[in-house]
PDB file of N, CA and C in Angstrom:
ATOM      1  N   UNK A   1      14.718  24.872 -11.155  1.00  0.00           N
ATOM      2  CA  UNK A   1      15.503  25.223  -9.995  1.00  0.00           C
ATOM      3  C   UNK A   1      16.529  24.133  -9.695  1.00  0.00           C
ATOM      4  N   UNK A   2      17.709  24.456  -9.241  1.00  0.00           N
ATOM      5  CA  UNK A   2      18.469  23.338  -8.673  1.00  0.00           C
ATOM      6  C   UNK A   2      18.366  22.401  -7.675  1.00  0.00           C
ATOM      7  N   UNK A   3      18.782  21.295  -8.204  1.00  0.00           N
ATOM      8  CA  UNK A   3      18.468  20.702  -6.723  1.00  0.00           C
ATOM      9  C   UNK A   3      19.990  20.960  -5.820  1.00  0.00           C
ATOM     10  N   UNK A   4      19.341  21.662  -4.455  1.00  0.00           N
ATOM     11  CA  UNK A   4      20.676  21.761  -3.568  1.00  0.00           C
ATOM     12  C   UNK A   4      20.211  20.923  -2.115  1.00  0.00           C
ATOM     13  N   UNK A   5      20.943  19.436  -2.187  1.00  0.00           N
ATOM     14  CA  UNK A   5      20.733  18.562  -1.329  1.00  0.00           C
ATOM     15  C   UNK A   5      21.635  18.706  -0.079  1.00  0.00           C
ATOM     16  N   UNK A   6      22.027  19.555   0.315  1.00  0.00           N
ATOM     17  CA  UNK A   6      22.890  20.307   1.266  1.00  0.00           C
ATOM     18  C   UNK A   6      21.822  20.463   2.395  1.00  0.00           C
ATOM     19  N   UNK A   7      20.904  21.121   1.662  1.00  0.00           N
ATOM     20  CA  UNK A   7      19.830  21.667   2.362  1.00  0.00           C
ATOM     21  C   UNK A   7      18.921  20.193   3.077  1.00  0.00           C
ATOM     22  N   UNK A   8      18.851  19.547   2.757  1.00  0.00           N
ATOM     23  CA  UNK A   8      18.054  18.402   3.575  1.00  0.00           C
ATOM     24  C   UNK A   8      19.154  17.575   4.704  1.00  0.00           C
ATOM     25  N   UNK A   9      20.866  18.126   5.007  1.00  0.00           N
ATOM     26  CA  UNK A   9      21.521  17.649   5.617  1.00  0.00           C
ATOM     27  C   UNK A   9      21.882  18.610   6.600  1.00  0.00           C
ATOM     28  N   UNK A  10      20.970  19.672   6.580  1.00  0.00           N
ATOM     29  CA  UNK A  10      21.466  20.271   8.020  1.00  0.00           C
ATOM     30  C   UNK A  10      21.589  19.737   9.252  1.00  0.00           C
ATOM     31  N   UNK A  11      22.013  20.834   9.963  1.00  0.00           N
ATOM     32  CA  UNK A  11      22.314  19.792  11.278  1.00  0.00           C
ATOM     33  C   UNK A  11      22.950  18.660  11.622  1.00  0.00           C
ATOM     34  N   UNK A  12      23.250  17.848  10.575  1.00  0.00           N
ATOM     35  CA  UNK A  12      23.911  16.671  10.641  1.00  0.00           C
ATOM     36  C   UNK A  12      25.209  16.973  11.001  1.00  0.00           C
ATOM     37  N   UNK A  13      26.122  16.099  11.395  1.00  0.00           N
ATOM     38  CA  UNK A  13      27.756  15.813  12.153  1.00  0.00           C
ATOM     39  C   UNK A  13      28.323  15.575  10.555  1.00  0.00           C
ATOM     40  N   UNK A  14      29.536  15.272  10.267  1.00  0.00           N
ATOM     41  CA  UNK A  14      29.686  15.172   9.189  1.00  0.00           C
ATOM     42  C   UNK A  14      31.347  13.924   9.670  1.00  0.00           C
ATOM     43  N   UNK A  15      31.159  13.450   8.894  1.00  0.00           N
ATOM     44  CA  UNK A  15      32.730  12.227   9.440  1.00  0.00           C
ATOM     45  C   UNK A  15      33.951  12.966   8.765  1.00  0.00           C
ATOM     46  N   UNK A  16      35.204  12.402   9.552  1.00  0.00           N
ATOM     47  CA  UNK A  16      36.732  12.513   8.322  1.00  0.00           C
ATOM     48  C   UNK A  16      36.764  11.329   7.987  1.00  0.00           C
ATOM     49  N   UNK A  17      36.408  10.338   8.324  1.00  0.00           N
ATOM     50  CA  UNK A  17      36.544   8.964   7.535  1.00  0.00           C
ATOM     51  C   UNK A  17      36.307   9.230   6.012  1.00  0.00           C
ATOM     52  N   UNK A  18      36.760   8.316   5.012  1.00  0.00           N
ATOM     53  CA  UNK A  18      36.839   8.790   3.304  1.00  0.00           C
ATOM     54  C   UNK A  18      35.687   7.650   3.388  1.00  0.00           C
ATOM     55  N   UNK A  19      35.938   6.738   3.855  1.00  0.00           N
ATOM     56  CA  UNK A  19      34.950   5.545   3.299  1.00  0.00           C
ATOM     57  C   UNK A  19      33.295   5.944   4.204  1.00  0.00           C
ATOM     58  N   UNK A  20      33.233   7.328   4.527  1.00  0.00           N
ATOM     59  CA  UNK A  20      31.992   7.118   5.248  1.00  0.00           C
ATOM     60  C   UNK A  20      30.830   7.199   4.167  1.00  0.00           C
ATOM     61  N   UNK A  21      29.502   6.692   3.709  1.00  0.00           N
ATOM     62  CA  UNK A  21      28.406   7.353   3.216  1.00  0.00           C
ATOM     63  C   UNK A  21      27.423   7.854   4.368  1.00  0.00           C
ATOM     64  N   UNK A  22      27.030   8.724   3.545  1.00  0.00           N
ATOM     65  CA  UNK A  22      25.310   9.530   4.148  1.00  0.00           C
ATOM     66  C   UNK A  22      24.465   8.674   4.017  1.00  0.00           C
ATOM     67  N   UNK A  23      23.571   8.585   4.986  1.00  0.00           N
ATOM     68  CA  UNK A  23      22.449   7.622   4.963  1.00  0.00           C
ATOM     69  C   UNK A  23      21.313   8.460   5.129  1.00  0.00           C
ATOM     70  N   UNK A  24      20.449   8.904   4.111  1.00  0.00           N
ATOM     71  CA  UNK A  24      19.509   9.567   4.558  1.00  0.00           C
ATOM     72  C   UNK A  24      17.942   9.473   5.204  1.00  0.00           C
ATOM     73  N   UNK A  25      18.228   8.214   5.855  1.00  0.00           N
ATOM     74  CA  UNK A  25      17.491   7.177   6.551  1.00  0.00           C
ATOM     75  C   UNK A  25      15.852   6.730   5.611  1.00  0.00           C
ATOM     76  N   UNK A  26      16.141   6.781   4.770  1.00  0.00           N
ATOM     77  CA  UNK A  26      14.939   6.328   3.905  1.00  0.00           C
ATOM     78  C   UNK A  26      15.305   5.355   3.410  1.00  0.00           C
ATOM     79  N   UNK A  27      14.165   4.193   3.257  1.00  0.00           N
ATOM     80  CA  UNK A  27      14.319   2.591   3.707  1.00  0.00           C
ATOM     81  C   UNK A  27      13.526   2.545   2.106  1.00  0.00           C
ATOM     82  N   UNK A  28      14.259   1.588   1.459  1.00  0.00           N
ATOM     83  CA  UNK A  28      14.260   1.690  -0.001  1.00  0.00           C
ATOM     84  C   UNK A  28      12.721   0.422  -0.389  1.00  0.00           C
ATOM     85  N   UNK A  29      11.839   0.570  -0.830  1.00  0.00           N
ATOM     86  CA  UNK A  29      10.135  -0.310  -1.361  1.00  0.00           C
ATOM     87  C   UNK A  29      11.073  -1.475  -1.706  1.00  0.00           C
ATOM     88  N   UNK A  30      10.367  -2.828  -1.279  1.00  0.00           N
ATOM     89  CA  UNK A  30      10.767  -3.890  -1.845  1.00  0.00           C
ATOM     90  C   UNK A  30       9.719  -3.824  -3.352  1.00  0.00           C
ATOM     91  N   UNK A  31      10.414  -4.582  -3.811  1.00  0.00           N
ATOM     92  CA  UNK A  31      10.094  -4.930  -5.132  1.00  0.00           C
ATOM     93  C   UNK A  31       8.242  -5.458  -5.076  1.00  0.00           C
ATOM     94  N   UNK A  32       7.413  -5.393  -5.989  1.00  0.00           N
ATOM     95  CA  UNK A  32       6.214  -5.791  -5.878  1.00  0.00           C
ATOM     96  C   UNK A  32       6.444  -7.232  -6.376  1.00  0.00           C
ATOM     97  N   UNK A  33       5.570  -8.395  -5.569  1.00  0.00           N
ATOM     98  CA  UNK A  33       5.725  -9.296  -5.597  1.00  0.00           C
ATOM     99  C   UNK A  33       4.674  -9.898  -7.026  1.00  0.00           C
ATOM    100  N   UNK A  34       4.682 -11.275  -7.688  1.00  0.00           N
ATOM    101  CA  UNK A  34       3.622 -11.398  -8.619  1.00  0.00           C
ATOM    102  C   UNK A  34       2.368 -11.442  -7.817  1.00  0.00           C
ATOM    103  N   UNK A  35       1.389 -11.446  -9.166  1.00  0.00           N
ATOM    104  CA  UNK A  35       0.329 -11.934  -8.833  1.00  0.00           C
ATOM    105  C   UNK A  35      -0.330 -13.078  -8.133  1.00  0.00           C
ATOM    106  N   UNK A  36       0.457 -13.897  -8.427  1.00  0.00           N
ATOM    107  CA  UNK A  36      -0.014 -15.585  -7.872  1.00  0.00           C
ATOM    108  C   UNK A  36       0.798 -15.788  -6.559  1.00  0.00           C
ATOM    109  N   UNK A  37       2.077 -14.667  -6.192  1.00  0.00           N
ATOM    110  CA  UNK A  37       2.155 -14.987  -5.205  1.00  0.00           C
ATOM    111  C   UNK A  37       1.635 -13.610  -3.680  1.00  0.00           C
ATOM    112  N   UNK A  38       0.917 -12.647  -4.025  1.00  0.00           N
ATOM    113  CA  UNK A  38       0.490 -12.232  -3.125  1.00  0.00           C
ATOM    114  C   UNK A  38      -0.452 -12.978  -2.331  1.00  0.00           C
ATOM    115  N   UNK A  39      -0.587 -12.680  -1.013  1.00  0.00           N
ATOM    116  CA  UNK A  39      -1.489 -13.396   0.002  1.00  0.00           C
ATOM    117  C   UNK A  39      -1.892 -12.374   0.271  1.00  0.00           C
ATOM    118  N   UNK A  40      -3.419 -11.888  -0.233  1.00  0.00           N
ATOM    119  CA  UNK A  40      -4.446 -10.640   0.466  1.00  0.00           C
ATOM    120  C   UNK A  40      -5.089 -11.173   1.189  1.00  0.00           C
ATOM    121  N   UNK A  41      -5.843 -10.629   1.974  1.00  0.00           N
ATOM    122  CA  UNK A  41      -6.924 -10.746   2.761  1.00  0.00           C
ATOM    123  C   UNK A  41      -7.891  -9.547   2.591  1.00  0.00           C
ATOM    124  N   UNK A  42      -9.169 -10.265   2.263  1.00  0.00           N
ATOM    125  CA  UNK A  42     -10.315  -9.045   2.405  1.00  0.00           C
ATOM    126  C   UNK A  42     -11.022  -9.586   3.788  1.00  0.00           C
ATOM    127  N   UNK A  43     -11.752  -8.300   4.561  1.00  0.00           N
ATOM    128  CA  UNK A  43     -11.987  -8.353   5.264  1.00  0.00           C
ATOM    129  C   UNK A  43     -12.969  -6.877   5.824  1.00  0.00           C
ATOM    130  N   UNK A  44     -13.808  -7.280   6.503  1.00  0.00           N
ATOM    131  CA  UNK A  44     -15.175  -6.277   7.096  1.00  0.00           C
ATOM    132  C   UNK A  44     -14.467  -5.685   8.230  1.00  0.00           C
ATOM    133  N   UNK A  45     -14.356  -3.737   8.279  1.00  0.00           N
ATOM    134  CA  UNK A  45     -14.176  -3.951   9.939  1.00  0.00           C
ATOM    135  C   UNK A  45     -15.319  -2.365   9.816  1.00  0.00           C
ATOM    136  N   UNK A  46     -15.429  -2.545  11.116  1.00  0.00           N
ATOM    137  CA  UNK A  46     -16.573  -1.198  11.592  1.00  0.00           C
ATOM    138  C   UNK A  46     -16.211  -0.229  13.062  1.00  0.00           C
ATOM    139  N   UNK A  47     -14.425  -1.099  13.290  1.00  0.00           N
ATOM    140  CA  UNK A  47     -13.616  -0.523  14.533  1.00  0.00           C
ATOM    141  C   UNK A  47     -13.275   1.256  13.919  1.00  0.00           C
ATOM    142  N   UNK A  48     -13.591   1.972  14.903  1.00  0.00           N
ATOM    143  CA  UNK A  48     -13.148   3.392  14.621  1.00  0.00           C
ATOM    144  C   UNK A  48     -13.739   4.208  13.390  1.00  0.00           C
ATOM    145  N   UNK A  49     -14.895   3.946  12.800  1.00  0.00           N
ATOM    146  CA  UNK A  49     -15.399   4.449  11.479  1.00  0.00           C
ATOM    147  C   UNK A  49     -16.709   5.125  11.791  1.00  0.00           C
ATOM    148  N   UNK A  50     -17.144   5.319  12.884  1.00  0.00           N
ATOM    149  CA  UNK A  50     -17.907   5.748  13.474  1.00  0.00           C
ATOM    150  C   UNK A  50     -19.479   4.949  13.223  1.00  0.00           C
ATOM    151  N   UNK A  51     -19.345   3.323  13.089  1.00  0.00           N
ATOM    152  CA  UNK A  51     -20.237   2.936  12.587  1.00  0.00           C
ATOM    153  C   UNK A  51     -20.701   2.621  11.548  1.00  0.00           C
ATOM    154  N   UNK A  52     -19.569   2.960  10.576  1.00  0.00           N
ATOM    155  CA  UNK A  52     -19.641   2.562   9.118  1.00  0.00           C
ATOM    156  C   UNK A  52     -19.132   1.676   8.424  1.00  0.00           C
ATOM    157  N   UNK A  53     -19.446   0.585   7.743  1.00  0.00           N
ATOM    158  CA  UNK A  53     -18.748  -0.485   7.626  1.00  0.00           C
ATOM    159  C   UNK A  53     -17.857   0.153   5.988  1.00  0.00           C
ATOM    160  N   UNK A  54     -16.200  -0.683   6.217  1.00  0.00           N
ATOM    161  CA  UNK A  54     -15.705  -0.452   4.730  1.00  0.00           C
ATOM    162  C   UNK A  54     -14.675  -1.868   4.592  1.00  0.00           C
ATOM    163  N   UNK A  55     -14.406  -2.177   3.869  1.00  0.00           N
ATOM    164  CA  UNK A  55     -13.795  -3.502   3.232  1.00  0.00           C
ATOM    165  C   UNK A  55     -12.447  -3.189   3.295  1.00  0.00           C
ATOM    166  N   UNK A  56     -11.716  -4.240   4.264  1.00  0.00           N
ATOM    167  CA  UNK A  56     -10.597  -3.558   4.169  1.00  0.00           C
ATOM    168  C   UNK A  56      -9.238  -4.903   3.394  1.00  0.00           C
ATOM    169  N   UNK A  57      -8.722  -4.910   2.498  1.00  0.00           N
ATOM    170  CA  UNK A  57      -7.316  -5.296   1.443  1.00  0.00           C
ATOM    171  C   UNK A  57      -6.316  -5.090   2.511  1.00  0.00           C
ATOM    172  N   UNK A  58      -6.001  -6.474   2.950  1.00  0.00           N
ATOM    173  CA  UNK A  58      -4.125  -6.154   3.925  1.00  0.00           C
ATOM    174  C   UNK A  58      -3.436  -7.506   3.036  1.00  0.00           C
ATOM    175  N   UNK A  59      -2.299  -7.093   3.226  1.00  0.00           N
ATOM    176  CA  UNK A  59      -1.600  -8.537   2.966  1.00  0.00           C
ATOM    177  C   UNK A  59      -0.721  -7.997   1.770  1.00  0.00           C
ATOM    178  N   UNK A  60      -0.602  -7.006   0.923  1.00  0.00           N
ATOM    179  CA  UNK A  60       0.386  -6.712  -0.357  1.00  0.00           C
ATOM    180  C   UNK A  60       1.599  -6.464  -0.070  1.00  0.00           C
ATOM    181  N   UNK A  61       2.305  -6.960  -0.424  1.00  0.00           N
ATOM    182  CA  UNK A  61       3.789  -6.680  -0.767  1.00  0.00           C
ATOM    183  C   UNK A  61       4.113  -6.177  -2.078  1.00  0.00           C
ATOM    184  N   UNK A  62       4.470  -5.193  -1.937  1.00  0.00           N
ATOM    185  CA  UNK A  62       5.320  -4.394  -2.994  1.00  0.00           C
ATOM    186  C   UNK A  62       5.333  -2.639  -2.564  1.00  0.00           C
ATOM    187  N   UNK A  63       5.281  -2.031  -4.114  1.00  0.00           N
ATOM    188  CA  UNK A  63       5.543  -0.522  -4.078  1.00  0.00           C
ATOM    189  C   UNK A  63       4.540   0.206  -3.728  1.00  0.00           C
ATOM    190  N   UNK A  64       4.800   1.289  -2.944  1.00  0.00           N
ATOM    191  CA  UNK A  64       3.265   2.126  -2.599  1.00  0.00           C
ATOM    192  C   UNK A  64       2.695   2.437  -4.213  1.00  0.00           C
ATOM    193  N   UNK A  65       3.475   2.712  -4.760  1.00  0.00           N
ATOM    194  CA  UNK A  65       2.378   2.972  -6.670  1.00  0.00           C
ATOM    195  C   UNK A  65       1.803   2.026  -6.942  1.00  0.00           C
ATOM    196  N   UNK A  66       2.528   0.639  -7.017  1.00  0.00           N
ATOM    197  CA  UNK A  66       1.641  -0.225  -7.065  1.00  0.00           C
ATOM    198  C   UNK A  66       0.384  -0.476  -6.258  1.00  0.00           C
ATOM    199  N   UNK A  67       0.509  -0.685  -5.189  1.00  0.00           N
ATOM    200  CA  UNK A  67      -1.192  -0.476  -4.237  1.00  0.00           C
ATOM    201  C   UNK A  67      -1.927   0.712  -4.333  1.00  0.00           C
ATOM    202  N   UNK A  68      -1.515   1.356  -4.621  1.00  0.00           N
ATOM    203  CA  UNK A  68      -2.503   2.883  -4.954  1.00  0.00           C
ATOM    204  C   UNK A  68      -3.021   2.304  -6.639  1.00  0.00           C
ATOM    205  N   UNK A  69      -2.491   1.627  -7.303  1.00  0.00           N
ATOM    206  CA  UNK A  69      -2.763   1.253  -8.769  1.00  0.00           C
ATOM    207  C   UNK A  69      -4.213  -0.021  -8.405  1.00  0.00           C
ATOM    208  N   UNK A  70      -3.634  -0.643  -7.677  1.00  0.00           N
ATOM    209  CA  UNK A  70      -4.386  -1.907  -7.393  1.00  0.00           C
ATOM    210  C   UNK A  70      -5.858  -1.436  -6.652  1.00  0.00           C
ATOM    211  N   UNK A  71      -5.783  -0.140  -5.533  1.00  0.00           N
ATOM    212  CA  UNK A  71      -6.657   0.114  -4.641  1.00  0.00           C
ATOM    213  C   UNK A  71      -7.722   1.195  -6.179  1.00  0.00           C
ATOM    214  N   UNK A  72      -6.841   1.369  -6.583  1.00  0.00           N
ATOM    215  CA  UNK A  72      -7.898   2.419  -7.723  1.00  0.00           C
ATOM    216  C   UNK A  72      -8.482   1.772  -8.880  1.00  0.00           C
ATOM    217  N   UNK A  73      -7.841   0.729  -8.939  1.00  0.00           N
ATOM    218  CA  UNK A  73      -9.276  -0.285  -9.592  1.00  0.00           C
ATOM    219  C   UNK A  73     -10.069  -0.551  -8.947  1.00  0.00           C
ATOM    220  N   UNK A  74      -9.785  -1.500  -7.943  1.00  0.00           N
ATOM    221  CA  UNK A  74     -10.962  -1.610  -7.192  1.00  0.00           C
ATOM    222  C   UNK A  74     -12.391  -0.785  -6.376  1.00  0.00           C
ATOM    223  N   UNK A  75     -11.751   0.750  -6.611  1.00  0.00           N
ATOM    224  CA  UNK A  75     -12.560   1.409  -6.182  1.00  0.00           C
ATOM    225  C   UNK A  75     -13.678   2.150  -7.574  1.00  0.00           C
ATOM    226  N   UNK A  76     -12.633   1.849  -8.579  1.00  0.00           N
ATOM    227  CA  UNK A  76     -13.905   1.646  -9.698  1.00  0.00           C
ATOM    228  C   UNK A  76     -14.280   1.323 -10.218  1.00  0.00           C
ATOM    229  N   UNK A  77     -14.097   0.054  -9.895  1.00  0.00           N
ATOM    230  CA  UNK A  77     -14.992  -1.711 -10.068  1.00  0.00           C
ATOM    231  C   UNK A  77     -16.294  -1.317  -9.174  1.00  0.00           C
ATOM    232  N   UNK A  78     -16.018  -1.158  -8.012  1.00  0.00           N
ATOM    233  CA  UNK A  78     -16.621  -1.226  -6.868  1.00  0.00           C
ATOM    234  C   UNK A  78     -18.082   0.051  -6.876  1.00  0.00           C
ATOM    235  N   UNK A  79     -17.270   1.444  -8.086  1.00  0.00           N
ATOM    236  CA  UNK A  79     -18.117   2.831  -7.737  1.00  0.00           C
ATOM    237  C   UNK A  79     -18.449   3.248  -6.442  1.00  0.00           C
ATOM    238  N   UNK A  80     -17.243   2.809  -5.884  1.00  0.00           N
ATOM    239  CA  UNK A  80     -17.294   3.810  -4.616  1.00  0.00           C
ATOM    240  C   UNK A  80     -15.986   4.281  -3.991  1.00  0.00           C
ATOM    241  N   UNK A  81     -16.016   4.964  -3.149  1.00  0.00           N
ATOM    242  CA  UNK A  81     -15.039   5.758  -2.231  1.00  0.00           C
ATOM    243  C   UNK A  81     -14.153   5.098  -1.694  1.00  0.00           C
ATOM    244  N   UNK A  82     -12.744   5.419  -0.851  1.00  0.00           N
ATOM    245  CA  UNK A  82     -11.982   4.779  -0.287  1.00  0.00           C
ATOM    246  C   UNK A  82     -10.664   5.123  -0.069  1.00  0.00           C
ATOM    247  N   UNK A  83      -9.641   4.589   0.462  1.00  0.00           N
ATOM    248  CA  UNK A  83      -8.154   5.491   0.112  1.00  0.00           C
ATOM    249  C   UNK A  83      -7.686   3.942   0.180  1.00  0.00           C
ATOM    250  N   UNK A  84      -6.025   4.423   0.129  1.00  0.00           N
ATOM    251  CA  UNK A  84      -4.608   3.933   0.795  1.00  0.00           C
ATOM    252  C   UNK A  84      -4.095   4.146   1.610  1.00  0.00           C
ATOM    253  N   UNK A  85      -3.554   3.328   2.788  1.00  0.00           N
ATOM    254  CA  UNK A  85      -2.721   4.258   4.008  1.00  0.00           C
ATOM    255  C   UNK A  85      -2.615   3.049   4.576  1.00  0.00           C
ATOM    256  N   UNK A  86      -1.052   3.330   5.157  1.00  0.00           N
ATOM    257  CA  UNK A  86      -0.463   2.023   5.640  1.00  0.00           C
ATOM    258  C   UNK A  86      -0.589   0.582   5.405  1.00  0.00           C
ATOM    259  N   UNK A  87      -0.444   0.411   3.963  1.00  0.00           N
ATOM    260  CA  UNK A  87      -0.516  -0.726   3.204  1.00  0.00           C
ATOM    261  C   UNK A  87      -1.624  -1.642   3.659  1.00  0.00           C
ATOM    262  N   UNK A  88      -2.608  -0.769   3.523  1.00  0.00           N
ATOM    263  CA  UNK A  88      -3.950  -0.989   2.869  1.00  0.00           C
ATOM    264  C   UNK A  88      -4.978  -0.392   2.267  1.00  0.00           C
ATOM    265  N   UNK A  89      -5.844  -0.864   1.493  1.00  0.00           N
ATOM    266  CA  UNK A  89      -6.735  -0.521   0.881  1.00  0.00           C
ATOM    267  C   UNK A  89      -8.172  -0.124   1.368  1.00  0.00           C
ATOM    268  N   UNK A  90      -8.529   0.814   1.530  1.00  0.00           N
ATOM    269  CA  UNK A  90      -9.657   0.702   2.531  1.00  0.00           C
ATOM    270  C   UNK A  90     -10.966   1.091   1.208  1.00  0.00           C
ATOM    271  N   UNK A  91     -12.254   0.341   1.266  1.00  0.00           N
ATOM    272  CA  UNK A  91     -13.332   0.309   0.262  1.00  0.00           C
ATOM    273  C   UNK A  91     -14.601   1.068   1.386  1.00  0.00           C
ATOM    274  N   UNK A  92     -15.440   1.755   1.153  1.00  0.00           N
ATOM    275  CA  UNK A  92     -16.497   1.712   1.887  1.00  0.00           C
ATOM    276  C   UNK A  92     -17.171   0.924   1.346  1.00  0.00           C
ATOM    277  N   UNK A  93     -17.690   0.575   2.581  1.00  0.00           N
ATOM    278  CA  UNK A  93     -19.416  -0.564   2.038  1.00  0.00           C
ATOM    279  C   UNK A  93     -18.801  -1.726   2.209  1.00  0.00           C
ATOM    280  N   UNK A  94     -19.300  -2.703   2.205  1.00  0.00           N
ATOM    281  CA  UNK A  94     -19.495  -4.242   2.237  1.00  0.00           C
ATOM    282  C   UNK A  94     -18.793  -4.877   0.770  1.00  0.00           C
ATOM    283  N   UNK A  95     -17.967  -5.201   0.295  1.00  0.00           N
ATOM    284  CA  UNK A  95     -18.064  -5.725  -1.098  1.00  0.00           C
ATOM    285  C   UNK A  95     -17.220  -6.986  -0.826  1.00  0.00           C
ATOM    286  N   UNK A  96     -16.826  -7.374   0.082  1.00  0.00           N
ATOM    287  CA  UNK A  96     -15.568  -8.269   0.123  1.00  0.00           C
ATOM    288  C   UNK A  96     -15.743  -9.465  -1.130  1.00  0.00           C
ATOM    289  N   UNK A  97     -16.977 -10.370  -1.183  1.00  0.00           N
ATOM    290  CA  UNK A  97     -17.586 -10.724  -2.211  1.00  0.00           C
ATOM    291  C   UNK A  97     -16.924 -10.415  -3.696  1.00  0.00           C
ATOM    292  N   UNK A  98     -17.510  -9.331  -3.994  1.00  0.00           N
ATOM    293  CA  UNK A  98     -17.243  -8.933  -5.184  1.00  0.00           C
ATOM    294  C   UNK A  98     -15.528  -8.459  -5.264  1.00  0.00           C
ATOM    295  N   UNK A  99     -15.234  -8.292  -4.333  1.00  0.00           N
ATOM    296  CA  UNK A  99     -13.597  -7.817  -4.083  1.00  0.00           C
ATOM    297  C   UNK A  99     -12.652  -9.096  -4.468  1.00  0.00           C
ATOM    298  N   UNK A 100     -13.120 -10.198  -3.673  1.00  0.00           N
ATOM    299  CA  UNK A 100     -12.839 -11.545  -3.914  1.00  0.00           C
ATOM    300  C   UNK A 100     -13.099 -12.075  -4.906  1.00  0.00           C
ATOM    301  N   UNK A 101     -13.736 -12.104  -5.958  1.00  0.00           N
ATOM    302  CA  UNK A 101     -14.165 -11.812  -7.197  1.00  0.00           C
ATOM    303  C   UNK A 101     -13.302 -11.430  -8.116  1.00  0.00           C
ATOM    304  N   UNK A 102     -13.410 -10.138  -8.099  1.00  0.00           N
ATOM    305  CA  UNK A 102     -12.371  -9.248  -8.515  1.00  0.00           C
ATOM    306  C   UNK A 102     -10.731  -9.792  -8.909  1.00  0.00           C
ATOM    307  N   UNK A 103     -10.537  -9.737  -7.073  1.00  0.00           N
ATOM    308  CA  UNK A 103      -8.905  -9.987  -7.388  1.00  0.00           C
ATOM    309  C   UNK A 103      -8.614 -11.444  -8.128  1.00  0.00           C
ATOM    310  N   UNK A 104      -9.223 -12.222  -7.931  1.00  0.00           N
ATOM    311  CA  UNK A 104      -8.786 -13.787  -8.421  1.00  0.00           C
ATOM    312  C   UNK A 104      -9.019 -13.517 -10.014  1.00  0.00           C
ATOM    313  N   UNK A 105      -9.682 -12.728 -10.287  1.00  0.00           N
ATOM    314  CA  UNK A 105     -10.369 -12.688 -12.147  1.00  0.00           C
ATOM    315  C   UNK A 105      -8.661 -11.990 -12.435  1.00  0.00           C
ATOM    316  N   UNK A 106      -8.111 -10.955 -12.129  1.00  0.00           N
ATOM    317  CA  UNK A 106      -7.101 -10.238 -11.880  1.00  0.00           C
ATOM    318  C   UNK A 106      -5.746 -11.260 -11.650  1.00  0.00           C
ATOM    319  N   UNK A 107      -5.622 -12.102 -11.334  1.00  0.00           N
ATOM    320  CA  UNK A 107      -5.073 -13.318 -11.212  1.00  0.00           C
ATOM    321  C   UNK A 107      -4.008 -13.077  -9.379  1.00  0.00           C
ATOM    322  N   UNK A 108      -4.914 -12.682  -8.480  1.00  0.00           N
ATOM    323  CA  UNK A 108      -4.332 -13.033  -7.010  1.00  0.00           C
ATOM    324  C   UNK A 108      -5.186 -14.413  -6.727  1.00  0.00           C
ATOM    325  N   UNK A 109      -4.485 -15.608  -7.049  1.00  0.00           N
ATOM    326  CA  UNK A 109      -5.031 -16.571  -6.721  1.00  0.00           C
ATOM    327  C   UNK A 109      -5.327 -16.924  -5.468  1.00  0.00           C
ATOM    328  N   UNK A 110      -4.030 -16.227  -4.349  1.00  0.00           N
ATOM    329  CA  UNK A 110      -3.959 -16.643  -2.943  1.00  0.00           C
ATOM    330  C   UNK A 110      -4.979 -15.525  -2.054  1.00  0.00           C
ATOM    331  N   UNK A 111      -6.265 -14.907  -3.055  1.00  0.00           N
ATOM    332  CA  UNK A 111      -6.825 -13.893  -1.773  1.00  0.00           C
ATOM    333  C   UNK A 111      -7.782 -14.973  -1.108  1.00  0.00           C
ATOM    334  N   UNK A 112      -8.053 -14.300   0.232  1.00  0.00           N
ATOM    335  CA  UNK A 112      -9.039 -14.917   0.993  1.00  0.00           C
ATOM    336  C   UNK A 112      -9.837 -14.241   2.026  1.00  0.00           C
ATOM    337  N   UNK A 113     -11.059 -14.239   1.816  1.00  0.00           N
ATOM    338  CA  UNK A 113     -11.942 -13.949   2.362  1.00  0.00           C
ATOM    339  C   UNK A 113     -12.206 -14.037   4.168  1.00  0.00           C
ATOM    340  N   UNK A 114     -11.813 -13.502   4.855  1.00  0.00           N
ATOM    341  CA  UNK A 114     -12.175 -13.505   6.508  1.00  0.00           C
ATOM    342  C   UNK A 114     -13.079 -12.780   6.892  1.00  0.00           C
TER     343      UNK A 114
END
């Protein structure tokens, strides 16, 4: 099928200026940073889970593919459940340990345990 990108600019005003561009307000992934220089943090929380503890990965900089790449090892290192959402990694269960483990073998030298 074609792509007809017309269609995602409805409604919009349109300029006579020549030098105007369209901005289609989508804010472009910074680049994923290396290994040695991410600063993760693993960390326990049991706020809003109805009582269930899960391990939660904050601190990555880079592409959402990349953290969905990074969060899906770890979840089967780990053999267990978990997602991505809002640039983090969420693990059920307790593993921070072995998470911390993990990422440094992986070469995030700067993770740390809270």
């Amino acid at each position: 099928m074609k792509n007809n990108d017309w269609k995602d600019r409805l409604g919009v005003m349109y300029s006579t200026n020549p030098d105007f561009n369209y901005n289609t307000g989508e804010e472009e992934e910074e680049e994923t940073l290396d290994k040695e220089k991410q600063q993760l943090r693993v960390s326990l929380d049991k706020r809003n889970r109805g009582g269930k503890k899960v391990t939660l990965i904050t601190g990555f900089r880079g592409t959402t593919e990349d953290l969905e790449t990074l969060g899906k090892f770890l979840k089967g290192k780990c053999g267990v459940g978990g997602s991505v959402k809002e640039g983090e990694i969420i693990i059920q269960g307790d593993f921070r340990q072995k998470i911390t483990e993990l990422l440094q073998k992986e070469g995030y030298t700067k993770t740390k345990t809270i």
